[in-house]
N, C-alpha and C. Protein backbone atom coordinates (compact mmCIF):
# COMPACT_ATOMS: atom_id res chain seq x y z
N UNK A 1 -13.12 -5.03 -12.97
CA UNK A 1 -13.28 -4.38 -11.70
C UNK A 1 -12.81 -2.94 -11.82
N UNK A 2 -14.15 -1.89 -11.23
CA UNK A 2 -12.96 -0.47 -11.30
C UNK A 2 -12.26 -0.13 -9.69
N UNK A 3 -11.13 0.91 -9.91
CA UNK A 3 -10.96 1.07 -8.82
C UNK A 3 -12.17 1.47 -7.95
N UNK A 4 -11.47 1.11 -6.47
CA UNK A 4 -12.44 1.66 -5.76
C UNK A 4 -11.70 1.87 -4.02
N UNK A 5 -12.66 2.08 -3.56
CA UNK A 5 -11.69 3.19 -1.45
C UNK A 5 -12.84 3.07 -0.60
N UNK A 6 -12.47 2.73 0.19
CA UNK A 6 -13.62 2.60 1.66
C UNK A 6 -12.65 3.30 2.64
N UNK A 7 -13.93 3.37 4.03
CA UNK A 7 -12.79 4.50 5.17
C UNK A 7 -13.92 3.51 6.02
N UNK A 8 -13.06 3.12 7.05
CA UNK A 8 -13.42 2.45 8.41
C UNK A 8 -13.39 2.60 9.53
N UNK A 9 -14.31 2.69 10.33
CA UNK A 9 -13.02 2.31 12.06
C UNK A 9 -13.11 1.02 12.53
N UNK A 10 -12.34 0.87 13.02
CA UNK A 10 -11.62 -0.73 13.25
C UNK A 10 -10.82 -0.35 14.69
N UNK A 11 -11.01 -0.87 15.55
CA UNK A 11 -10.34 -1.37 16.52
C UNK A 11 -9.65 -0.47 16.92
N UNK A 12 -10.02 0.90 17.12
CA UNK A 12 -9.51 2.22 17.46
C UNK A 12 -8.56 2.88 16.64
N UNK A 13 -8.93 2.59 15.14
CA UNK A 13 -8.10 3.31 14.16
C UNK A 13 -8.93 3.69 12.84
N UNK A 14 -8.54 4.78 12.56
CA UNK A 14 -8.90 4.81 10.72
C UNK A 14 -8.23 4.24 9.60
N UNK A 15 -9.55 3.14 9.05
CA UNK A 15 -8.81 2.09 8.00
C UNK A 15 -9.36 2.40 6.77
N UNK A 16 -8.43 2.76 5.87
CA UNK A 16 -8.96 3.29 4.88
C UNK A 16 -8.07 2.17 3.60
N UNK A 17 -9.10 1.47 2.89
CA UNK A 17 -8.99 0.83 1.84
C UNK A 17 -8.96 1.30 0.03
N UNK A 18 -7.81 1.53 -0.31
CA UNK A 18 -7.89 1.72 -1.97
C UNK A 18 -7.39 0.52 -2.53
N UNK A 19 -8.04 -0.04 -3.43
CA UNK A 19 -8.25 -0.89 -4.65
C UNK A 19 -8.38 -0.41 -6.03
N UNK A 20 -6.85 -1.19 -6.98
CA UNK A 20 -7.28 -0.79 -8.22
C UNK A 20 -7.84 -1.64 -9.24
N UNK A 21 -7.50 -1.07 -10.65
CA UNK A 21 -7.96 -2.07 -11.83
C UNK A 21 -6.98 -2.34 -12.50
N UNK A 22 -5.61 -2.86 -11.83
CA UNK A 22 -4.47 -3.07 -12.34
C UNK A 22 -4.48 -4.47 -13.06
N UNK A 23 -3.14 -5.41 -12.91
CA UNK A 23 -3.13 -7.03 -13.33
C UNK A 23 -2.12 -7.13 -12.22
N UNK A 24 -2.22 -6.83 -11.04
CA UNK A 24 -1.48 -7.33 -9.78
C UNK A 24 -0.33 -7.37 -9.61
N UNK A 25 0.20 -7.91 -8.02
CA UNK A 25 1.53 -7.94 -8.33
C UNK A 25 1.57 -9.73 -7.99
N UNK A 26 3.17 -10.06 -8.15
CA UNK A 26 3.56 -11.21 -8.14
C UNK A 26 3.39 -11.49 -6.63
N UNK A 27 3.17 -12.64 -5.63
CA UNK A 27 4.12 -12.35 -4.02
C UNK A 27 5.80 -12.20 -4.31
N UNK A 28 6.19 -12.25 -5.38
CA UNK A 28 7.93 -11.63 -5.00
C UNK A 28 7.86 -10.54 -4.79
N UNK A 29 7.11 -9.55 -5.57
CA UNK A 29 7.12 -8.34 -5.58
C UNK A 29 6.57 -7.75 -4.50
N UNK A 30 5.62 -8.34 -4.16
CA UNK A 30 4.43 -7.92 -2.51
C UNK A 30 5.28 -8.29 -1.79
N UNK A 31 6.45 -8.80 -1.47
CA UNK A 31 7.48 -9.16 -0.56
C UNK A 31 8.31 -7.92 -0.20
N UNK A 32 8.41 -7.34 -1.59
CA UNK A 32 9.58 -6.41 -1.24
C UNK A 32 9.36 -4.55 -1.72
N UNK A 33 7.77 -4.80 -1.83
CA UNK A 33 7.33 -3.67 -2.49
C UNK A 33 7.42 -2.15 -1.49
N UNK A 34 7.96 -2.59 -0.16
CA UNK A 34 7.92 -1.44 0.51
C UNK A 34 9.47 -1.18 1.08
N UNK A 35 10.14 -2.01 0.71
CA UNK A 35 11.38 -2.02 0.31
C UNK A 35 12.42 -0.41 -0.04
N UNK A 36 13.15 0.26 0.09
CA UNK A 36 13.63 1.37 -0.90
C UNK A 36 14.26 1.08 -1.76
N UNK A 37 14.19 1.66 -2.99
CA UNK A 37 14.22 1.27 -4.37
C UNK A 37 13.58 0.47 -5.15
N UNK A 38 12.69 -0.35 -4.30
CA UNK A 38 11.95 -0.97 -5.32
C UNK A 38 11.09 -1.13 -6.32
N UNK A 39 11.09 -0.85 -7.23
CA UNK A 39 10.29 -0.23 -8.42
C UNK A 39 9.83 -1.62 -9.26
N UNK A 40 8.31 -1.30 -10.50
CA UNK A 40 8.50 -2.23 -10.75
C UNK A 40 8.47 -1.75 -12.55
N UNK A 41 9.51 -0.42 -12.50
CA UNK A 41 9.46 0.71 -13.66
C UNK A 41 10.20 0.23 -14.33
N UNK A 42 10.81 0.57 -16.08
CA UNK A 42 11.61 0.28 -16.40
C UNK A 42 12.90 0.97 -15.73
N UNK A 43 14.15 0.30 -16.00
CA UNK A 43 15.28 1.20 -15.29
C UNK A 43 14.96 2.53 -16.01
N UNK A 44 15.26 3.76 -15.37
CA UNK A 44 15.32 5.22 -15.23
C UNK A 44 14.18 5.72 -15.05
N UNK A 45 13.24 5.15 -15.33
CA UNK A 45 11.63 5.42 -15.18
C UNK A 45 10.83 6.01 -14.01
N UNK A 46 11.76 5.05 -12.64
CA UNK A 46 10.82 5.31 -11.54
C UNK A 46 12.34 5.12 -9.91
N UNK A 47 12.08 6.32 -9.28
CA UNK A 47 13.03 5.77 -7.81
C UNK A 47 12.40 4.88 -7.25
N UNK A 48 11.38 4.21 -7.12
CA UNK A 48 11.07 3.30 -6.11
C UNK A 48 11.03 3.68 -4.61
N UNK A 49 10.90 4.61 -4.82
CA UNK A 49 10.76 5.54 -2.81
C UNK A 49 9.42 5.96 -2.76
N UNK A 50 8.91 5.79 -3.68
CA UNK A 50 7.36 6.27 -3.24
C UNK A 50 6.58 5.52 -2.08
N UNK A 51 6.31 4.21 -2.20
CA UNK A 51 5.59 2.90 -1.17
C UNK A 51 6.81 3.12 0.39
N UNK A 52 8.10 3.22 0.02
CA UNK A 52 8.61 3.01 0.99
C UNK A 52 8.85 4.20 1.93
N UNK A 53 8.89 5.34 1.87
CA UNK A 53 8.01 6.85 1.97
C UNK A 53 7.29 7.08 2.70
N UNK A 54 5.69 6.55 1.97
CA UNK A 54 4.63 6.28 2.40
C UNK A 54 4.58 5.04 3.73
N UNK A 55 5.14 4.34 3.22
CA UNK A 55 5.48 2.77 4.34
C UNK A 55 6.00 3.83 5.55
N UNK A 56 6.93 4.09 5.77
CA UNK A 56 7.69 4.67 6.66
C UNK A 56 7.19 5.57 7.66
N UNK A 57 6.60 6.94 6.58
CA UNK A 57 5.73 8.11 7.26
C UNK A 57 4.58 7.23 8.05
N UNK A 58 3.66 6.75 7.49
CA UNK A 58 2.39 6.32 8.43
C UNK A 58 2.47 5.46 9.41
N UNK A 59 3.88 4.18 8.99
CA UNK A 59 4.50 3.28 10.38
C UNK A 59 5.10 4.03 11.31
N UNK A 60 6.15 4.76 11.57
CA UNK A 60 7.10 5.57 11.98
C UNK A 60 6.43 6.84 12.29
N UNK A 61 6.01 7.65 11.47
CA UNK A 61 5.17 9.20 11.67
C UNK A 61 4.41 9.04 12.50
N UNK A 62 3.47 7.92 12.39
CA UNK A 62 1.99 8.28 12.73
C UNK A 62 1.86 6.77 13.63
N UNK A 63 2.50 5.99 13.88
CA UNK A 63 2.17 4.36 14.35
C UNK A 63 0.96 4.15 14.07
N UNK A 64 1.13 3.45 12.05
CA UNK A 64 0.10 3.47 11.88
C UNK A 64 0.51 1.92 10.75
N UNK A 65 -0.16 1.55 9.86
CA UNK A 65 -0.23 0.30 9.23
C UNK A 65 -0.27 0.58 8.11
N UNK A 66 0.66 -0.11 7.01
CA UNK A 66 0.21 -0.24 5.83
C UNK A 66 0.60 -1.88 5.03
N UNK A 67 -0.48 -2.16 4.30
CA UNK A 67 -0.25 -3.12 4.23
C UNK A 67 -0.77 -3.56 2.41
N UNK A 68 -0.58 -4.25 1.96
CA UNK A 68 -0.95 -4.58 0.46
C UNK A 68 -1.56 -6.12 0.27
N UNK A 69 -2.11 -6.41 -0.62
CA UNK A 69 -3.09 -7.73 -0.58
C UNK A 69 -3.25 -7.42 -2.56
N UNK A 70 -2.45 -9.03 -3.17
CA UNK A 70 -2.83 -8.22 -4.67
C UNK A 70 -2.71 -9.95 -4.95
N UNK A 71 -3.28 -9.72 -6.03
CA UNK A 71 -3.50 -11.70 -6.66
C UNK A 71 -2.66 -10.98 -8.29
N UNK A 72 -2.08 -12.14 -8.77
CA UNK A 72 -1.57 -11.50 -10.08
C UNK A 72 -2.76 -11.99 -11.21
N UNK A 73 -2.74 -10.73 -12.12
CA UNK A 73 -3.93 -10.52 -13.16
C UNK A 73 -5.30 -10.44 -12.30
N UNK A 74 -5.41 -10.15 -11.63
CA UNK A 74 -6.23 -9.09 -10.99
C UNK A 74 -6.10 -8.01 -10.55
N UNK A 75 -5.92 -7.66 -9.38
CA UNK A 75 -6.15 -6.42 -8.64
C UNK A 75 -4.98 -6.12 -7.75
N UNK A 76 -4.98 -5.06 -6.88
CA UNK A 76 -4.42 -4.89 -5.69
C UNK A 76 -5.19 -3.60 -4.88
N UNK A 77 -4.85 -4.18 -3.48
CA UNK A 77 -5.78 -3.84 -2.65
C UNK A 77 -4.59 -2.70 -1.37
N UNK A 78 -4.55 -1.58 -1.06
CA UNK A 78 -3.54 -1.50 0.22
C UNK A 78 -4.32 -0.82 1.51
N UNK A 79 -3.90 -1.52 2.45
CA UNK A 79 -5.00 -0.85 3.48
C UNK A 79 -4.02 -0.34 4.39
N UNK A 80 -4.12 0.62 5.10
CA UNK A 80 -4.00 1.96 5.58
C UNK A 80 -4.93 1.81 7.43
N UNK A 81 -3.60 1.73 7.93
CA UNK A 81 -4.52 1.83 9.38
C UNK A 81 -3.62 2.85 10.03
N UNK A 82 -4.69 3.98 10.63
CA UNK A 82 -4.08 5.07 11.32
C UNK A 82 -4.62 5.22 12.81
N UNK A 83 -3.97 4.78 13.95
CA UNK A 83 -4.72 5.51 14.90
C UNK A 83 -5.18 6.46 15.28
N UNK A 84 -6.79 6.88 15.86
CA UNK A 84 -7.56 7.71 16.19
C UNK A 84 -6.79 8.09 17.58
N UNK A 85 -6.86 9.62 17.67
CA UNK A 85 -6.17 10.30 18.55
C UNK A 85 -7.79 11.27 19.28
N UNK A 86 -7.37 11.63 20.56
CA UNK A 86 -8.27 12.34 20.96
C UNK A 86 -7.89 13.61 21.34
């Protein structure tokens, strides 16, 4: 599968879907992946504030959705819902 991104409207928001060509995550990890600090780097490699950042700004910033969907040794999927403003 290659990556791939769709953009939607849905239910009075912009839903925008990216999918990669990874080997997934575990559900332990999809549990706690938006978490701060959670990385899935070697130690020193990575802060783990990136997802939770992102999590934060578009929930909190924007009252908006983010959410992840991943099977392990496949893929992962995160979808992105932003409400449309007028």
């Amino acid at each position: 599968m290659k990556p791939d991104s769709s953009l939607h409207h849905v239910n009075g928001q912009v839903q925008i879907e990216v999918a990669d060509n990874g080997t997934g995550m575990s559900p332990a990890v999809q549990a706690k992946v938006f978490q701060p600090f959670c990385t899935t780097k070697p130690t020193g490699e990575g802060t783990g504030l990136g997802l939770w950042l992102s999590h934060d700004s578009i929930a909190q910033g924007h009252g908006g959705t983010l959410h992840v969907e991943s099977q392990e040794g496949h893929s992962t999927t995160f979808r992105i819902g932003l409400p449309l403003t007028t």
